[in-house]
C-alpha atoms as a PDB file:
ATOM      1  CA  UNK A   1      56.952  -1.166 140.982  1.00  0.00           C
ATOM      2  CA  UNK A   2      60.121  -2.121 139.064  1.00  0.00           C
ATOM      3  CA  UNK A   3      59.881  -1.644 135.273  1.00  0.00           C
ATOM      4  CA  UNK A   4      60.663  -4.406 133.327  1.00  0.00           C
ATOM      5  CA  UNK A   5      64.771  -5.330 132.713  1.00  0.00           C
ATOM      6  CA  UNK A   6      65.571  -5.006 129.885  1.00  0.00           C
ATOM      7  CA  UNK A   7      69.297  -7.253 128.051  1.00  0.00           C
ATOM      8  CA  UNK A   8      71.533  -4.291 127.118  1.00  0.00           C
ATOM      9  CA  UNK A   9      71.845  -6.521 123.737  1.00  0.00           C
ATOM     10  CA  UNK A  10      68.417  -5.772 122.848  1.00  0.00           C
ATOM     11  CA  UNK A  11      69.170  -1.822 123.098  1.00  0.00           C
ATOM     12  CA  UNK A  12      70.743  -0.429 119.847  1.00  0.00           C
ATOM     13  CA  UNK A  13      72.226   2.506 121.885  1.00  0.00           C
ATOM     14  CA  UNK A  14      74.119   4.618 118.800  1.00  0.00           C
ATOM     15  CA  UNK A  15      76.289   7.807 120.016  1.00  0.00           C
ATOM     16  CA  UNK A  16      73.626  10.160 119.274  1.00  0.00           C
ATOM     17  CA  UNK A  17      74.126  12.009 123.192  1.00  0.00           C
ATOM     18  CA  UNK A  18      71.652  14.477 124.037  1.00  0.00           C
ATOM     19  CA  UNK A  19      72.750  15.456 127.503  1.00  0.00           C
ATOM     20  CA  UNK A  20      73.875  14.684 131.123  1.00  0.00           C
ATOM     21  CA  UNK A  21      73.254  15.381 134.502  1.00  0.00           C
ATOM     22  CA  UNK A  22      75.122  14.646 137.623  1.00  0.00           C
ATOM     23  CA  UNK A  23      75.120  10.771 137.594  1.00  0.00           C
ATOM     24  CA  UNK A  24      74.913   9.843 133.653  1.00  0.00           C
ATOM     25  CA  UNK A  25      74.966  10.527 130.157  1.00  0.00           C
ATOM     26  CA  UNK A  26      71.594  10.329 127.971  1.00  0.00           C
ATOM     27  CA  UNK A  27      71.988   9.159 124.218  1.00  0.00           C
ATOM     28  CA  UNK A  28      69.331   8.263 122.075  1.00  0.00           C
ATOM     29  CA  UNK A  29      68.240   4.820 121.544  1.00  0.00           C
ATOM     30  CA  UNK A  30      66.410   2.254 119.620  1.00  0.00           C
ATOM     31  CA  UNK A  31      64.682  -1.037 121.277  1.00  0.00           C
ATOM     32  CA  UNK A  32      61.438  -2.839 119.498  1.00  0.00           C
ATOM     33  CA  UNK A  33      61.383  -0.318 116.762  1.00  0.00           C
ATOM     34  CA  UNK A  34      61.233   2.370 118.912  1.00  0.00           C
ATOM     35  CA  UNK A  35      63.143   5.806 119.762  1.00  0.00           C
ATOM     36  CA  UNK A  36      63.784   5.997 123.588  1.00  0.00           C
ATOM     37  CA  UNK A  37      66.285   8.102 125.209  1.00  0.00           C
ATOM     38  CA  UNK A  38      68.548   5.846 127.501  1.00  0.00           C
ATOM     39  CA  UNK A  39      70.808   6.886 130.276  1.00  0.00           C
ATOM     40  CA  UNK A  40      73.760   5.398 131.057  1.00  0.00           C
ATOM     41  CA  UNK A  41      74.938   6.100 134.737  1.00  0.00           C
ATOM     42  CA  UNK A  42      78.457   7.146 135.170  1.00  0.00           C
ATOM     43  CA  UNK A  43      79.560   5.234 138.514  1.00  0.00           C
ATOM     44  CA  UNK A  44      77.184   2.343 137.650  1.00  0.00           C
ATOM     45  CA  UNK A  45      75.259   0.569 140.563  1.00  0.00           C
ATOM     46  CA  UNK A  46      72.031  -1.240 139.416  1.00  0.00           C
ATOM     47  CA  UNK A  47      70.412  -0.719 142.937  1.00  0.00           C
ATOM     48  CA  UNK A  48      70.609   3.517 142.109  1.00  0.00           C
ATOM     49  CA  UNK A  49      69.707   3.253 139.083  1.00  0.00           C
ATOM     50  CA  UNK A  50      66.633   0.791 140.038  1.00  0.00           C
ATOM     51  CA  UNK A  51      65.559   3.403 142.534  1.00  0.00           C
ATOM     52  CA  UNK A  52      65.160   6.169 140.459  1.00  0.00           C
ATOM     53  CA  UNK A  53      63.612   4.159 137.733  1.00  0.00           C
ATOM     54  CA  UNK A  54      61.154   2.811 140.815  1.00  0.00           C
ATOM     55  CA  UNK A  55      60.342   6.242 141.666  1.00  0.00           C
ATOM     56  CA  UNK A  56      60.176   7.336 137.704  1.00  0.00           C
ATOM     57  CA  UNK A  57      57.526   4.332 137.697  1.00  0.00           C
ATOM     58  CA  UNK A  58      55.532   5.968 140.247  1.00  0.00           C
ATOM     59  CA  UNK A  59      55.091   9.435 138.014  1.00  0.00           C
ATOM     60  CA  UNK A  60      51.954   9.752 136.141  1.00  0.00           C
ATOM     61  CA  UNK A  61      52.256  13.436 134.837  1.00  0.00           C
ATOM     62  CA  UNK A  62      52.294  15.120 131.566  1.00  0.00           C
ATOM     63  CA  UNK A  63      55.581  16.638 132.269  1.00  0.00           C
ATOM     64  CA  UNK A  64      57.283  13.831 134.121  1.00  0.00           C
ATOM     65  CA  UNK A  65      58.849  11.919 131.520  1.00  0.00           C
ATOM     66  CA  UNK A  66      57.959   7.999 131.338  1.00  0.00           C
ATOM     67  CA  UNK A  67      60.469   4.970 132.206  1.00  0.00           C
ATOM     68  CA  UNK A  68      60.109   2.090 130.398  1.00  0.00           C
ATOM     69  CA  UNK A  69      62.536  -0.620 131.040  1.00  0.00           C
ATOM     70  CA  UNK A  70      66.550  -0.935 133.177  1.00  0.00           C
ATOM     71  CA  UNK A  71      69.457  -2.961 132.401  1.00  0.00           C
ATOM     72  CA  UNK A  72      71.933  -3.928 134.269  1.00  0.00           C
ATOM     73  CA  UNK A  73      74.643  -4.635 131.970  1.00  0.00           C
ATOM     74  CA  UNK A  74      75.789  -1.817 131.013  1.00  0.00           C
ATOM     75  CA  UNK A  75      73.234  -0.327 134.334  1.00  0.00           C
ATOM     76  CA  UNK A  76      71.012   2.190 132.433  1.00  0.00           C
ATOM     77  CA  UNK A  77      67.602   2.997 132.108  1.00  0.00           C
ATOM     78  CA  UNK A  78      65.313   3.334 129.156  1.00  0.00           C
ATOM     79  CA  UNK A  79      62.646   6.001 129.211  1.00  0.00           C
ATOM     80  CA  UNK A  80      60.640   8.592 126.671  1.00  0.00           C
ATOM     81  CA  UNK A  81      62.170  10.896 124.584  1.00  0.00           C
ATOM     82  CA  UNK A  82      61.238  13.921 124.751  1.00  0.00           C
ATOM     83  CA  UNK A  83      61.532  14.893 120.731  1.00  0.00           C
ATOM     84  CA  UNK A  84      62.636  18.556 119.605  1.00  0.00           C
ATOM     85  CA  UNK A  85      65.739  20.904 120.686  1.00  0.00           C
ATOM     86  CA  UNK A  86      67.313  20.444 123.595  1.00  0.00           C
ATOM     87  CA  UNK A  87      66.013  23.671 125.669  1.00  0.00           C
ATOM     88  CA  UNK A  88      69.434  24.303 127.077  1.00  0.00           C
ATOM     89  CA  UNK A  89      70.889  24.731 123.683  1.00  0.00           C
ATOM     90  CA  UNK A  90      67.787  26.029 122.611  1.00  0.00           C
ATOM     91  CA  UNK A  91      68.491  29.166 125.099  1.00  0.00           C
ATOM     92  CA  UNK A  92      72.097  29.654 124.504  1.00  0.00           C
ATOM     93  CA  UNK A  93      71.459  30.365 120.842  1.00  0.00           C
ATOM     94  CA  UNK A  94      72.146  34.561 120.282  1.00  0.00           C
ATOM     95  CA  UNK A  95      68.935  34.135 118.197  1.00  0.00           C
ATOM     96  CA  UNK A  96      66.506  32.848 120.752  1.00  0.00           C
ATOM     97  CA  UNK A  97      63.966  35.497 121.589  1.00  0.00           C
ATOM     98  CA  UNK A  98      60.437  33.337 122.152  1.00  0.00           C
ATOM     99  CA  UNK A  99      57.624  35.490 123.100  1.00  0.00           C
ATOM    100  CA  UNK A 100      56.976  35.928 126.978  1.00  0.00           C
ATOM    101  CA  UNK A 101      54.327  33.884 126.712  1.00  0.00           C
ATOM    102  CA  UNK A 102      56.106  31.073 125.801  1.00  0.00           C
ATOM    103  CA  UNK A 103      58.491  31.489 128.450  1.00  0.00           C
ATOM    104  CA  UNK A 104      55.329  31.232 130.747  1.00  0.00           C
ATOM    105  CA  UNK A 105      54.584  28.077 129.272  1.00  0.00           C
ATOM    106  CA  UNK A 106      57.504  26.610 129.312  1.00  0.00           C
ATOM    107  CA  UNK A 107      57.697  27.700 133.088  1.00  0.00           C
ATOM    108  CA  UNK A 108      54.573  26.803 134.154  1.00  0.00           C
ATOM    109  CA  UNK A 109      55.195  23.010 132.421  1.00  0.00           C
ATOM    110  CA  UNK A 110      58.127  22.727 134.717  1.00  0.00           C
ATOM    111  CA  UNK A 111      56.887  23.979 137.856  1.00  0.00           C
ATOM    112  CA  UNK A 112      53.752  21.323 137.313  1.00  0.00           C
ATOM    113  CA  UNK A 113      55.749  18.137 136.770  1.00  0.00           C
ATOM    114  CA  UNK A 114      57.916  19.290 140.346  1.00  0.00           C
ATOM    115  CA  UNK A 115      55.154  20.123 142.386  1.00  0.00           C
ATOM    116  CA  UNK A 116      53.764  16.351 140.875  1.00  0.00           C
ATOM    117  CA  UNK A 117      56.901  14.965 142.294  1.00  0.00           C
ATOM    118  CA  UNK A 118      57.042  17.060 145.770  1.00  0.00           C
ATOM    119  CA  UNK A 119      53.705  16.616 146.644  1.00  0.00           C
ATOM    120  CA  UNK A 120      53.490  12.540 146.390  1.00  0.00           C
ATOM    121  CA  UNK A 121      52.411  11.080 149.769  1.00  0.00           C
ATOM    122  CA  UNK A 122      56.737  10.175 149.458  1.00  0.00           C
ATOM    123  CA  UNK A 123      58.049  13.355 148.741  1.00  0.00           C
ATOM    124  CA  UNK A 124      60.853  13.224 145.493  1.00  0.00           C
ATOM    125  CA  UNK A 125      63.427  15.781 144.718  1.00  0.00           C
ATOM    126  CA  UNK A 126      64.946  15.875 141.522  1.00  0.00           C
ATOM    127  CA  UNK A 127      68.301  17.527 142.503  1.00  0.00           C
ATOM    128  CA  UNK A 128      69.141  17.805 139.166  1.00  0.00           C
ATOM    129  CA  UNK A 129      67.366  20.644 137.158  1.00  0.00           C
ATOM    130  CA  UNK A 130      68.946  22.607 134.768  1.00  0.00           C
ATOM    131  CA  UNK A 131      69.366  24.861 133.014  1.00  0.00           C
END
């Protein structure tokens, strides 16, 4: 199911950037009154970014975060934003020493939402997990 498009004029999308992966830039955004986090792909083409919010759609797991709308002008997606430190900075800080325990956790969380994704009836790879 496609989620609803969304006019990129409704989207206050700021500079605040909170990461990237191998086809866009995230940044946080406001729509409705809302904080979303909104990625903007880097060699746009509505019809990839349609499919993965398609397939986002599809997700219904704890640890799979949720899309809720795509525009195609500029061609992004809106989804949830995951609140808190970015876990890649988090670990590159000389400081960081969680308890084991906490490492399971945080394991265990991301091992769930894959095995969610590759053990759909339509398998999904992410192909994009870091760090």
């Amino acid at each position: 199911k496609t989620p609803p498009i969304i006019e990129g004029s409704e989207i206050d999308r700021g500079n605040e950037f909170i990461g990237q992966g191998i086809f866009g830039r995230v940044y946080i955004a406001l729509y409705d009154g809302k904080r979303y986090a909104w990625k903007e792909y880097k060699k746009p083409t509505f019809e990839k970014a349609k499919h993965e919010a398609e397939c986002l759609k599809l997700m219904n797991h704890p640890n799979i975060v949720k899309v809720f709308g795509l525009c195609q002008n500029p061609v992004s997606i809106l989804m949830q934003l995951c609140e808190g430190e970015n876990l890649d900075k988090l670990i590159k800080k000389k400081d960081f020493n969680p308890p084991l325990r906490i490492l399971l956790v945080w394991t265990l969380q991301v091992a769930e939402g894959l095995w969610h994704m590759h053990n759909r009836e339509i398998p999904v790879c992410h192909g994009d997990i870091k760090p």
